[in-house]
ModelCIF file with pLDDT and N, C-alpha, C, O atoms, coordinates in Angstrom:
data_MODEL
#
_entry.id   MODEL 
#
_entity.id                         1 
_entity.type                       polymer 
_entity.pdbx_number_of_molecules   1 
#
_entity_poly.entity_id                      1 
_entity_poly.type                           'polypeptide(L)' 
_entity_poly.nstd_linkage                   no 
_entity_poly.nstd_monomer                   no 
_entity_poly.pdbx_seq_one_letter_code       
;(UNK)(UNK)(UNK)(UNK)(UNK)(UNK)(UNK)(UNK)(UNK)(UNK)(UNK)(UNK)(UNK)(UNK)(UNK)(UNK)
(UNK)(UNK)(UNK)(UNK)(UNK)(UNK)(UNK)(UNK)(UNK)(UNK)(UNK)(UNK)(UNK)(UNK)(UNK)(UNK)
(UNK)(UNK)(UNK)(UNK)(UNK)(UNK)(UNK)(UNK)(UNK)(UNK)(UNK)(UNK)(UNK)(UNK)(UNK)
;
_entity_poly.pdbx_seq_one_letter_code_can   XXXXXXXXXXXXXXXXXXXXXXXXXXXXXXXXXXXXXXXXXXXXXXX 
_entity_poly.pdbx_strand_id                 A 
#
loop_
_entity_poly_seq.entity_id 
_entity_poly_seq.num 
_entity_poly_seq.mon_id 
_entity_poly_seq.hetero 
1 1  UNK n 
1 2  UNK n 
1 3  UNK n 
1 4  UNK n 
1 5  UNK n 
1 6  UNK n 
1 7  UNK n 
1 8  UNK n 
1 9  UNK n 
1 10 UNK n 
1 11 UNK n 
1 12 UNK n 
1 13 UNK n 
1 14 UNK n 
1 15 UNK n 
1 16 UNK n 
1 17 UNK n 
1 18 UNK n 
1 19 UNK n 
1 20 UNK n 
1 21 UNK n 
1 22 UNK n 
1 23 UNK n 
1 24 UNK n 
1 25 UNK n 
1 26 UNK n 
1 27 UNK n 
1 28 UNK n 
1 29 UNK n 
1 30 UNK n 
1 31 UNK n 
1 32 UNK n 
1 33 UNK n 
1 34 UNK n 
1 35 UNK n 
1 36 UNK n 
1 37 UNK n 
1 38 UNK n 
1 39 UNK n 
1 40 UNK n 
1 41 UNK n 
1 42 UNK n 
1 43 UNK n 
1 44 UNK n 
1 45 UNK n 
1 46 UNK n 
1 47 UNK n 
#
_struct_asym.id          A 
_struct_asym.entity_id   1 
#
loop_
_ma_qa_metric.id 
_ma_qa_metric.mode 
_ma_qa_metric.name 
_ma_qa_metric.software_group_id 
_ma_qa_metric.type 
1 global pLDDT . pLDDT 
2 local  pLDDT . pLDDT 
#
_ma_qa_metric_global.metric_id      1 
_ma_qa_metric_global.metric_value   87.74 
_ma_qa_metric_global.model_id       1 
_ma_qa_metric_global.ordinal_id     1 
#
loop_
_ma_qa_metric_local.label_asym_id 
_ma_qa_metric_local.label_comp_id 
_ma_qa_metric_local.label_seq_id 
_ma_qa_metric_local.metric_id 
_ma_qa_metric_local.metric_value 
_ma_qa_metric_local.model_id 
_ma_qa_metric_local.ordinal_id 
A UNK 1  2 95.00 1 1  
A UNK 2  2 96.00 1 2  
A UNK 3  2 96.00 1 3  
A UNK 4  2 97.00 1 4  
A UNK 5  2 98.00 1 5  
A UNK 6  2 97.00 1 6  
A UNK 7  2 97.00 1 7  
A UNK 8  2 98.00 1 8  
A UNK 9  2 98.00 1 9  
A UNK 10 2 98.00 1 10 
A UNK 11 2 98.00 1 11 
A UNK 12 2 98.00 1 12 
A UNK 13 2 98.00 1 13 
A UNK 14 2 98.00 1 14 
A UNK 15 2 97.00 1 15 
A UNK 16 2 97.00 1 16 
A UNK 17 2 98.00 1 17 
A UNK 18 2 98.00 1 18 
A UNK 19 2 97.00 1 19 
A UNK 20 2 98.00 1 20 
A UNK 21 2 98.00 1 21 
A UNK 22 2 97.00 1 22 
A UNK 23 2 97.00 1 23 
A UNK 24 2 97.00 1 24 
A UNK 25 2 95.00 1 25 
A UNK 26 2 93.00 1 26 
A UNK 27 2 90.00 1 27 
A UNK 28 2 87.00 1 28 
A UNK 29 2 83.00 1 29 
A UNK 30 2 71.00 1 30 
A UNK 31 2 69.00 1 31 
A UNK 32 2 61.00 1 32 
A UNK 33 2 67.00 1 33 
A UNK 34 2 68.00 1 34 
A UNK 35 2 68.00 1 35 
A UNK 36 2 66.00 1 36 
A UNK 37 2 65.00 1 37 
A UNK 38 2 68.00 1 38 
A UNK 39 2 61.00 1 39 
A UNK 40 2 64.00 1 40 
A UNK 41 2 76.00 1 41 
A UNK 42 2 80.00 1 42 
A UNK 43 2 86.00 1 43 
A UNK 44 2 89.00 1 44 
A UNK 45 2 92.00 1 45 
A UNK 46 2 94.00 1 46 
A UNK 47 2 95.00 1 47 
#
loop_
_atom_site.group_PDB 
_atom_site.id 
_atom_site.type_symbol 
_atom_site.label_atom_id 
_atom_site.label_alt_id 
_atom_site.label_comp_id 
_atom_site.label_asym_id 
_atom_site.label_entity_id 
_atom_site.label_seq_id 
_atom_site.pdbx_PDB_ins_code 
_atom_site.Cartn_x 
_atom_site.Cartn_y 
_atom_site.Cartn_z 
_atom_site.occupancy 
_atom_site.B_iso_or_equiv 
_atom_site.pdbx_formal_charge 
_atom_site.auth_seq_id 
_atom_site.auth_comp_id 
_atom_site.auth_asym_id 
_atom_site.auth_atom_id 
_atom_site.pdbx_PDB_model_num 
ATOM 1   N N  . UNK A 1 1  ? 35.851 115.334 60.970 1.00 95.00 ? 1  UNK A N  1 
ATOM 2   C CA . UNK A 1 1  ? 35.401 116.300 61.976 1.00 95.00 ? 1  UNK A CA 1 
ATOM 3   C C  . UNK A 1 1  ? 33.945 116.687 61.733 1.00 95.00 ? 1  UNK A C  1 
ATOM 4   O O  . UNK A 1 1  ? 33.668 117.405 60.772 1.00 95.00 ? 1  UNK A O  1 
ATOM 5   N N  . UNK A 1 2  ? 32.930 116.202 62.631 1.00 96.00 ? 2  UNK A N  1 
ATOM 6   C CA . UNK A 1 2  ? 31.832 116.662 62.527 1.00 96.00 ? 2  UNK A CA 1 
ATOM 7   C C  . UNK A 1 2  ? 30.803 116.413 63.885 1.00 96.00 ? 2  UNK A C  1 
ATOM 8   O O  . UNK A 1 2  ? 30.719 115.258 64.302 1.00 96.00 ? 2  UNK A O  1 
ATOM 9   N N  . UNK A 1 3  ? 30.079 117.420 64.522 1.00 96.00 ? 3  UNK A N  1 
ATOM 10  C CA . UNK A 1 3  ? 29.446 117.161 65.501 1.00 96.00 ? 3  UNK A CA 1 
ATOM 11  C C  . UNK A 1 3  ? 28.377 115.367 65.911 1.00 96.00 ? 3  UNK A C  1 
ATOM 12  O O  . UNK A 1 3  ? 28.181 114.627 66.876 1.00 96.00 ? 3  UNK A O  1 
ATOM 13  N N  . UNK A 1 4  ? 28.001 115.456 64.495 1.00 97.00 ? 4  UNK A N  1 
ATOM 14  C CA . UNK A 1 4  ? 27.698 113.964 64.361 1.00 97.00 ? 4  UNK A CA 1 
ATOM 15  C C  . UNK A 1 4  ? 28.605 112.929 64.359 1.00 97.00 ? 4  UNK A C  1 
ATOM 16  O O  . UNK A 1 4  ? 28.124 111.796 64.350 1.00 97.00 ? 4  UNK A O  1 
ATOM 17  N N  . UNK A 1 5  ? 29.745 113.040 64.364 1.00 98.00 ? 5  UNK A N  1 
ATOM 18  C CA . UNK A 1 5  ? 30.541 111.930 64.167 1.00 98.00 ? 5  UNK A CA 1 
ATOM 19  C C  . UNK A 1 5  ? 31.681 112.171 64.964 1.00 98.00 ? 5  UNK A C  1 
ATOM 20  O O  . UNK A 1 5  ? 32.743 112.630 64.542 1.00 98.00 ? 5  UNK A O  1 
ATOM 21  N N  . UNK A 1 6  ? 31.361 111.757 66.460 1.00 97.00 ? 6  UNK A N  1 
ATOM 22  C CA . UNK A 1 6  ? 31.938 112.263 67.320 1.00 97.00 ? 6  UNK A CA 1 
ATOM 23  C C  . UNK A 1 6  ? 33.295 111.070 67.652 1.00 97.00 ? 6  UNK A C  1 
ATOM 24  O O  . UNK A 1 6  ? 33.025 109.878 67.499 1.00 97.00 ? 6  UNK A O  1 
ATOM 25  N N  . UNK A 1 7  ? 33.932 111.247 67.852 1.00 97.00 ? 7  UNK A N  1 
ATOM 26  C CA . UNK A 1 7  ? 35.822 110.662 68.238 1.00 97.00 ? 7  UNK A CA 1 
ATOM 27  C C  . UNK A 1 7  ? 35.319 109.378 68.992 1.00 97.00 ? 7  UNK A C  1 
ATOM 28  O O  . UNK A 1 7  ? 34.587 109.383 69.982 1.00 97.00 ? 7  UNK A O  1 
ATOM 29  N N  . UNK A 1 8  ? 35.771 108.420 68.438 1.00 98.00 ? 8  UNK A N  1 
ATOM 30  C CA . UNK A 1 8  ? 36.040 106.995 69.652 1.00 98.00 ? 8  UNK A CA 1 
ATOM 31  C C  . UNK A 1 8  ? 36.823 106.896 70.089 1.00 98.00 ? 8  UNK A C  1 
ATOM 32  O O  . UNK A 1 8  ? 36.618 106.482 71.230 1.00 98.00 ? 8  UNK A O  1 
ATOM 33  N N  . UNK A 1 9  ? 38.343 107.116 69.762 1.00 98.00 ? 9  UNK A N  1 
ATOM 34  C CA . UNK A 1 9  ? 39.666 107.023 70.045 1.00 98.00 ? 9  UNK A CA 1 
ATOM 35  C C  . UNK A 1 9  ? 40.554 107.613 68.735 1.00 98.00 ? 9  UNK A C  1 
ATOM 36  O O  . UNK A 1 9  ? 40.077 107.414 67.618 1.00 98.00 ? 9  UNK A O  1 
ATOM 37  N N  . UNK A 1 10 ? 41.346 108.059 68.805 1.00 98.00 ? 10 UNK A N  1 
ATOM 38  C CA . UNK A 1 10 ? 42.509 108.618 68.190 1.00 98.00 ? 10 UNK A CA 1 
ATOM 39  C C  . UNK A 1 10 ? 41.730 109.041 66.975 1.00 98.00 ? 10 UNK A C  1 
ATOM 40  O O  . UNK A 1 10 ? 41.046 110.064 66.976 1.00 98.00 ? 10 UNK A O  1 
ATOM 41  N N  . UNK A 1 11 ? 41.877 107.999 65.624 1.00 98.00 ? 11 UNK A N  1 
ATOM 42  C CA . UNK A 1 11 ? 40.999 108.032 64.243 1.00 98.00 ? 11 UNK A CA 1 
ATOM 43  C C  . UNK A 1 11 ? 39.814 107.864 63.850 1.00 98.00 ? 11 UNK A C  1 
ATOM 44  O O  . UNK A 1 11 ? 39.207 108.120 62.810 1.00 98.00 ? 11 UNK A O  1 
ATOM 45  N N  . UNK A 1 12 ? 39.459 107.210 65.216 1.00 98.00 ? 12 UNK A N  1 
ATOM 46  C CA . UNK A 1 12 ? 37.998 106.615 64.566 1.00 98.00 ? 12 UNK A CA 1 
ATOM 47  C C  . UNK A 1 12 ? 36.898 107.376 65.412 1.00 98.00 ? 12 UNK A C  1 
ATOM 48  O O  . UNK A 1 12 ? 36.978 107.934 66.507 1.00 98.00 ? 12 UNK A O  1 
ATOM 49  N N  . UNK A 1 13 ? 35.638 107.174 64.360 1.00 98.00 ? 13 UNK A N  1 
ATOM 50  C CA . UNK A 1 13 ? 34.644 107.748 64.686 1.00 98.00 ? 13 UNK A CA 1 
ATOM 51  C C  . UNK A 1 13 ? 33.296 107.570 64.745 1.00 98.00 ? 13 UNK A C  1 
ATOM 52  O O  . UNK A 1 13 ? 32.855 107.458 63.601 1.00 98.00 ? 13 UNK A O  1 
ATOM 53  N N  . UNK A 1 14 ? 32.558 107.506 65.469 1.00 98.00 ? 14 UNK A N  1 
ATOM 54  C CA . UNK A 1 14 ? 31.750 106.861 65.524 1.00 98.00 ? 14 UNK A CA 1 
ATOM 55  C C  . UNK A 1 14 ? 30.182 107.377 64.333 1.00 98.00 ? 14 UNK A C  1 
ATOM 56  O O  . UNK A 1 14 ? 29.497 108.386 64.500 1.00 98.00 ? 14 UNK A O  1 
ATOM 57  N N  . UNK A 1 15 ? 30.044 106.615 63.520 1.00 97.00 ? 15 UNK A N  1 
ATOM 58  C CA . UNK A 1 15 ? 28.722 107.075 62.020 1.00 97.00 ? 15 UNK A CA 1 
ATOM 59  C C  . UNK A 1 15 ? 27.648 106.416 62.450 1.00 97.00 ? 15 UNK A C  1 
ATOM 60  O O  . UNK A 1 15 ? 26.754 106.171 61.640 1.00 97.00 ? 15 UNK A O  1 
ATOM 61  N N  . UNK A 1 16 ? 27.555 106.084 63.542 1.00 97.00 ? 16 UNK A N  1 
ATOM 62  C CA . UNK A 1 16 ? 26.008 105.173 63.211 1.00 97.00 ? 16 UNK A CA 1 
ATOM 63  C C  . UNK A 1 16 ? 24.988 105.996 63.111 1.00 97.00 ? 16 UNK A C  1 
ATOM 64  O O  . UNK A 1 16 ? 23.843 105.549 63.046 1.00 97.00 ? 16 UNK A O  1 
ATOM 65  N N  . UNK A 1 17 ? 25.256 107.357 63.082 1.00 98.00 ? 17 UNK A N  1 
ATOM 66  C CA . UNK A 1 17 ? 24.335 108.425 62.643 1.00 98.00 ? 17 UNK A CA 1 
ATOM 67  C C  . UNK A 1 17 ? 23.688 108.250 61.417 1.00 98.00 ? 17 UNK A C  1 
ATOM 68  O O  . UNK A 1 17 ? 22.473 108.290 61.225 1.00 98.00 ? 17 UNK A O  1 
ATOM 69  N N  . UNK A 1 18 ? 24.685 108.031 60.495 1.00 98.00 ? 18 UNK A N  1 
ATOM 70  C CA . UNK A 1 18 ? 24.295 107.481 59.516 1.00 98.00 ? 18 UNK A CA 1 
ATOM 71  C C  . UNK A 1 18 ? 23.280 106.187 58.831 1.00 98.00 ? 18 UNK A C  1 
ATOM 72  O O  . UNK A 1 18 ? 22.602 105.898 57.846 1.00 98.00 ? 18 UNK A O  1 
ATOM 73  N N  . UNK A 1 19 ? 23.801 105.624 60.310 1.00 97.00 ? 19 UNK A N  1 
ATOM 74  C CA . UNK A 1 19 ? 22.659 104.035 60.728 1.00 97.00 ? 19 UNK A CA 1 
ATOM 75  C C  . UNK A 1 19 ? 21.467 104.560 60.654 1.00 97.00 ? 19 UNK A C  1 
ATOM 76  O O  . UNK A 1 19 ? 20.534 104.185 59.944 1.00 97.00 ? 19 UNK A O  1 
ATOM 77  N N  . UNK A 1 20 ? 21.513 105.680 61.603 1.00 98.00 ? 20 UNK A N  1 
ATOM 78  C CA . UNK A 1 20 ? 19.721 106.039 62.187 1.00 98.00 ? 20 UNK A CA 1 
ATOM 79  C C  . UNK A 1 20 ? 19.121 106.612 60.877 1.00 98.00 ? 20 UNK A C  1 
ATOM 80  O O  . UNK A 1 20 ? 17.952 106.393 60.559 1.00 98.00 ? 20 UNK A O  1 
ATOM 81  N N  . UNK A 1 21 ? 19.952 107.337 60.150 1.00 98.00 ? 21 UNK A N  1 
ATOM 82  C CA . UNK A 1 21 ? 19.080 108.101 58.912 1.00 98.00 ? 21 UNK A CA 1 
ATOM 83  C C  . UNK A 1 21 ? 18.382 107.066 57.725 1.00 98.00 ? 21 UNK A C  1 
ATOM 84  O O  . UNK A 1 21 ? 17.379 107.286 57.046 1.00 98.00 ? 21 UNK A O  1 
ATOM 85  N N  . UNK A 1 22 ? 19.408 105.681 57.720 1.00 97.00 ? 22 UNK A N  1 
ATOM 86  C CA . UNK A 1 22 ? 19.197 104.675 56.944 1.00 97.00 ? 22 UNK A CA 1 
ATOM 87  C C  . UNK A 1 22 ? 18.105 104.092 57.619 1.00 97.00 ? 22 UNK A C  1 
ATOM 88  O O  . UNK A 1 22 ? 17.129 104.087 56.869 1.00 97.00 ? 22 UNK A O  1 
ATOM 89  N N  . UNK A 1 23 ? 17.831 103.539 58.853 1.00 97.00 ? 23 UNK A N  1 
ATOM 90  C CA . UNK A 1 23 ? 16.802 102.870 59.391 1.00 97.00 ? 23 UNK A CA 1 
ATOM 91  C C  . UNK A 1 23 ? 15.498 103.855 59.346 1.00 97.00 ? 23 UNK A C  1 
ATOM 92  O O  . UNK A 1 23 ? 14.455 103.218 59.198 1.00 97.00 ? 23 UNK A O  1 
ATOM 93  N N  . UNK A 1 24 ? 15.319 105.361 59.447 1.00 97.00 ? 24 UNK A N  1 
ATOM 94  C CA . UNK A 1 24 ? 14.246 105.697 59.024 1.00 97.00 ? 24 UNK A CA 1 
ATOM 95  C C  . UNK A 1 24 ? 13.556 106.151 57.817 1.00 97.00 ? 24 UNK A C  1 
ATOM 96  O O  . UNK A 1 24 ? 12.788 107.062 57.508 1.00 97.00 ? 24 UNK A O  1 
ATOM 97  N N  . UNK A 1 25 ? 14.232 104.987 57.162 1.00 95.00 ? 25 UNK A N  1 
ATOM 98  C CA . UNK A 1 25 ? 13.463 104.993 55.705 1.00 95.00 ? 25 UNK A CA 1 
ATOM 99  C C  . UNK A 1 25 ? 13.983 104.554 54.508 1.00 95.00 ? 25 UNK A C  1 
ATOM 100 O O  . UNK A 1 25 ? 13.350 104.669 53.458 1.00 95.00 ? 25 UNK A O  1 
ATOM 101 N N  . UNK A 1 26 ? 15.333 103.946 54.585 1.00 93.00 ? 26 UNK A N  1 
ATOM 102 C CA . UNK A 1 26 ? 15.999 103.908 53.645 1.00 93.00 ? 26 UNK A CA 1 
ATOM 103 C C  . UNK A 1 26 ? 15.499 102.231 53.687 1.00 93.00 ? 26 UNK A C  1 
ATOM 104 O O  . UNK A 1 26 ? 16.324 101.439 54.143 1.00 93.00 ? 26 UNK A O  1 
ATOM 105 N N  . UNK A 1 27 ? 14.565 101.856 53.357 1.00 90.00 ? 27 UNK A N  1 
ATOM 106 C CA . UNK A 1 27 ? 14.451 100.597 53.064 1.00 90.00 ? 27 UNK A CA 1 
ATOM 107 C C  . UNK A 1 27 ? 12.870 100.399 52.439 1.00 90.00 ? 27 UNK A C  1 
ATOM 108 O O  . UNK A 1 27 ? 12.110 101.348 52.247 1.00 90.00 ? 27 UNK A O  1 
ATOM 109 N N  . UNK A 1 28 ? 12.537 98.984  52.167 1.00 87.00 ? 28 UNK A N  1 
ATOM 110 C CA . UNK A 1 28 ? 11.408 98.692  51.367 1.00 87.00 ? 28 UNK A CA 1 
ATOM 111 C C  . UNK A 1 28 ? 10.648 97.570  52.239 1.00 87.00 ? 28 UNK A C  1 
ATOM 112 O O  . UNK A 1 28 ? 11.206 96.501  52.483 1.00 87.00 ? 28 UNK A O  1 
ATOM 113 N N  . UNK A 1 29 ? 8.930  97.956  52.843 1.00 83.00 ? 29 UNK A N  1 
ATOM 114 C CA . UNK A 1 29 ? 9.287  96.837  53.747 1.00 83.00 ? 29 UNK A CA 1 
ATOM 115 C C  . UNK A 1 29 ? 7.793  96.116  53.443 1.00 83.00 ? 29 UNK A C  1 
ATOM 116 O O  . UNK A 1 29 ? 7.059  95.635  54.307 1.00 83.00 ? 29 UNK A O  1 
ATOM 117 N N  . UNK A 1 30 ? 7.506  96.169  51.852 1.00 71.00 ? 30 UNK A N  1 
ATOM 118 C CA . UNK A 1 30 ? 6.490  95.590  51.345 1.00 71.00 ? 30 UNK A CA 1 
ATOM 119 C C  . UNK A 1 30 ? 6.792  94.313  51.585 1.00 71.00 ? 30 UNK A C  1 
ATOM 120 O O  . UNK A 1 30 ? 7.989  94.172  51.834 1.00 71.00 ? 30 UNK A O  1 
ATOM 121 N N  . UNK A 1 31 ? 5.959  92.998  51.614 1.00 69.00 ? 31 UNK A N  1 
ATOM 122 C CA . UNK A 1 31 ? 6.133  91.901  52.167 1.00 69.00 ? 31 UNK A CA 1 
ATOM 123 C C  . UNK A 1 31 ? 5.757  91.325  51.108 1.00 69.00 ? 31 UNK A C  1 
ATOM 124 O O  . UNK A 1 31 ? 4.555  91.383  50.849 1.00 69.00 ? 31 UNK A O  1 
ATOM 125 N N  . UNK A 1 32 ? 6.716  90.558  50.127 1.00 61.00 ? 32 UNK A N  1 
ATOM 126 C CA . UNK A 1 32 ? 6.677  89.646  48.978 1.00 61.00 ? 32 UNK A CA 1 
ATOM 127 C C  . UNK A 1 32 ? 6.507  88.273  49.825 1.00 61.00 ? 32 UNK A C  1 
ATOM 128 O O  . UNK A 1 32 ? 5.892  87.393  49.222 1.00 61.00 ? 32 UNK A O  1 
ATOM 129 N N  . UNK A 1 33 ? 6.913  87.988  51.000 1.00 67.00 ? 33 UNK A N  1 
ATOM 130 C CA . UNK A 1 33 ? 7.244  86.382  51.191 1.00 67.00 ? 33 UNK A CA 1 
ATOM 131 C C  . UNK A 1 33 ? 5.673  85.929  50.681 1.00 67.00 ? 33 UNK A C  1 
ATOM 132 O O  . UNK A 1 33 ? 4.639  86.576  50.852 1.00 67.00 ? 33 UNK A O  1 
ATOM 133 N N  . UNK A 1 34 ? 5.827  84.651  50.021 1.00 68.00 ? 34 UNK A N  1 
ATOM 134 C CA . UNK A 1 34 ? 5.077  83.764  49.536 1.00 68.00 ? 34 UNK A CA 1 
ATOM 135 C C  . UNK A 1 34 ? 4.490  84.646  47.749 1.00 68.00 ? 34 UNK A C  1 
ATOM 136 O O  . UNK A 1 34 ? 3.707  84.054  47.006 1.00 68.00 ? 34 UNK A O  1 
ATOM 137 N N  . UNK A 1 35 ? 4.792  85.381  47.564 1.00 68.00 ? 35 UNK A N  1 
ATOM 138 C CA . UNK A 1 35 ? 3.821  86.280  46.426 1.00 68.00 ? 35 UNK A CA 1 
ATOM 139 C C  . UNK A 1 35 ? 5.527  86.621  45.620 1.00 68.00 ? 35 UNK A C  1 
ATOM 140 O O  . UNK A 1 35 ? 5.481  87.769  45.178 1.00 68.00 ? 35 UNK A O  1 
ATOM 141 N N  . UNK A 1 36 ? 6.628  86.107  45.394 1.00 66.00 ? 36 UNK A N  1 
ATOM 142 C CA . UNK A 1 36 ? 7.923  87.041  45.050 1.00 66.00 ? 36 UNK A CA 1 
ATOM 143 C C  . UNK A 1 36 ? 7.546  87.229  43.870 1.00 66.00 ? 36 UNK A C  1 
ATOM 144 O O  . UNK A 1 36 ? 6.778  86.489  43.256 1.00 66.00 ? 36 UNK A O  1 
ATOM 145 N N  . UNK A 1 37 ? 8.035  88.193  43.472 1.00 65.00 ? 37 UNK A N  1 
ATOM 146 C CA . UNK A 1 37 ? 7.743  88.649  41.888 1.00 65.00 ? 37 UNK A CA 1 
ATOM 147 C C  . UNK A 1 37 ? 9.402  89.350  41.093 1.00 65.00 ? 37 UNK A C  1 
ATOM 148 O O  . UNK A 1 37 ? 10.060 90.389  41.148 1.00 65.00 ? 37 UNK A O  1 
ATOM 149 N N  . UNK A 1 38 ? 9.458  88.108  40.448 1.00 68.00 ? 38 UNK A N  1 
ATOM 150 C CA . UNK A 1 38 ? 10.964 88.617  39.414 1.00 68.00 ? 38 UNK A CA 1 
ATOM 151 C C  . UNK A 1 38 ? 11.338 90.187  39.410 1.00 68.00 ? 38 UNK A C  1 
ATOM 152 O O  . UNK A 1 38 ? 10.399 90.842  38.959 1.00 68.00 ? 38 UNK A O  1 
ATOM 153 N N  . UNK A 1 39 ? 12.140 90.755  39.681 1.00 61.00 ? 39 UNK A N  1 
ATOM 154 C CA . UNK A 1 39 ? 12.328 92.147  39.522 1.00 61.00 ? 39 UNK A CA 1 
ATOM 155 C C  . UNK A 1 39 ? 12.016 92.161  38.013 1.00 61.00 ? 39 UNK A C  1 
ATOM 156 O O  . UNK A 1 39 ? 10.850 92.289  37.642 1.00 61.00 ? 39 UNK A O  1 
ATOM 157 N N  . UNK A 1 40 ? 12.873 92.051  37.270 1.00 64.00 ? 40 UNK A N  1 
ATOM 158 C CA . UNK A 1 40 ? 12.958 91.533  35.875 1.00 64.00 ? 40 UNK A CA 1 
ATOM 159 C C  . UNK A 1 40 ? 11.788 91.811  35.116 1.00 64.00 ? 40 UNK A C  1 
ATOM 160 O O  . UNK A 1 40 ? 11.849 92.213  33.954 1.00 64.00 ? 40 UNK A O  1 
ATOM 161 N N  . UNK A 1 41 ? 10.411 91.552  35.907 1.00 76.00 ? 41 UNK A N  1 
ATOM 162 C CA . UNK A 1 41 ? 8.939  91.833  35.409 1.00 76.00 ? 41 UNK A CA 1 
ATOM 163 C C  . UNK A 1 41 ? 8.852  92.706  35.052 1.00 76.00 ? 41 UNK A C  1 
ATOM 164 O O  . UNK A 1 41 ? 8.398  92.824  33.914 1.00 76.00 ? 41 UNK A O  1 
ATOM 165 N N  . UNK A 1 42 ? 9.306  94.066  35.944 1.00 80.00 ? 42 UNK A N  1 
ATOM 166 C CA . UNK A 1 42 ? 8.638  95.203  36.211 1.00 80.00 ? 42 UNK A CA 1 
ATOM 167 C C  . UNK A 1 42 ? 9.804  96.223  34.747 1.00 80.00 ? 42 UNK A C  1 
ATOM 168 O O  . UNK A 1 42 ? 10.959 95.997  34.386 1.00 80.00 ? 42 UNK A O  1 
ATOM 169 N N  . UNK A 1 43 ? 8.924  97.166  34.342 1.00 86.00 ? 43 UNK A N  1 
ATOM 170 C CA . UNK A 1 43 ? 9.789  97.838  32.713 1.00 86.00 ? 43 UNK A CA 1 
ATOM 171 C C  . UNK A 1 43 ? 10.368 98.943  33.702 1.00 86.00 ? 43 UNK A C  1 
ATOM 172 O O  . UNK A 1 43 ? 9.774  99.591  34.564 1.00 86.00 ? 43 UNK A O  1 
ATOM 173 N N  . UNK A 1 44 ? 11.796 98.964  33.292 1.00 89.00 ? 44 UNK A N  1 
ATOM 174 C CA . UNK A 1 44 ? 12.441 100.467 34.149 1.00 89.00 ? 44 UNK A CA 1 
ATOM 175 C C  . UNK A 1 44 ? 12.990 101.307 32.899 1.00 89.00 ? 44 UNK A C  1 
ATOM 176 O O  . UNK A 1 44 ? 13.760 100.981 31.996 1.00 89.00 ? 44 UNK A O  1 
ATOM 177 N N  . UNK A 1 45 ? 12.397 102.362 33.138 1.00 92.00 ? 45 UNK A N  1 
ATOM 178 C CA . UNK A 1 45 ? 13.284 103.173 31.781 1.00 92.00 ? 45 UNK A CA 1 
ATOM 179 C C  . UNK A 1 45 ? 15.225 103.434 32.397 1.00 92.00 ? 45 UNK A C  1 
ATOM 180 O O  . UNK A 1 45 ? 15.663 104.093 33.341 1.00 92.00 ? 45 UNK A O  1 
ATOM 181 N N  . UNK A 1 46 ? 15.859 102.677 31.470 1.00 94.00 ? 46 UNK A N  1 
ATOM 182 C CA . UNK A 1 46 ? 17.341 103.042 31.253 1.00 94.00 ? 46 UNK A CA 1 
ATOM 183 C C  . UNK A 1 46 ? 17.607 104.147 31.850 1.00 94.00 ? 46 UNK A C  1 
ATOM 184 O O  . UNK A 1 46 ? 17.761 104.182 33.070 1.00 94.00 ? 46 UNK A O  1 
ATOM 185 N N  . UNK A 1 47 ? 17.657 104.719 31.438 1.00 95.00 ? 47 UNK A N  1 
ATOM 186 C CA . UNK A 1 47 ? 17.888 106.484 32.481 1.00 95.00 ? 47 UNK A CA 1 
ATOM 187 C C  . UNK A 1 47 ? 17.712 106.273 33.456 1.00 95.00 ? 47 UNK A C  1 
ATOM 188 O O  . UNK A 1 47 ? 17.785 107.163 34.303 1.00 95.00 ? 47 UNK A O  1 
#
């Protein structure tokens, strides 16, 4: 139950709300093609 996630039929409900919040920003859209670089390179602290 939530104003965003409004009824399709009986159980289901429609989240692509969730779509839209992901498409404005939840991504990385630096352009490696031709330049890829091993993740592996880069030092991540554990934590």
């Amino acid at each position: 139950r939530a104003a965003a996630f409004p009824v399709v039929k009986d159980l289901v409900v429609d989240r692509s709300s969730f779509d839209r919040i992901q498409h404005a920003g939840g991504f990385i859209s630096v352009n490696t093609s031709g330049n890829t670089i091993d993740a592996n390179t880069i030092p991540v602290n554990k934590q």
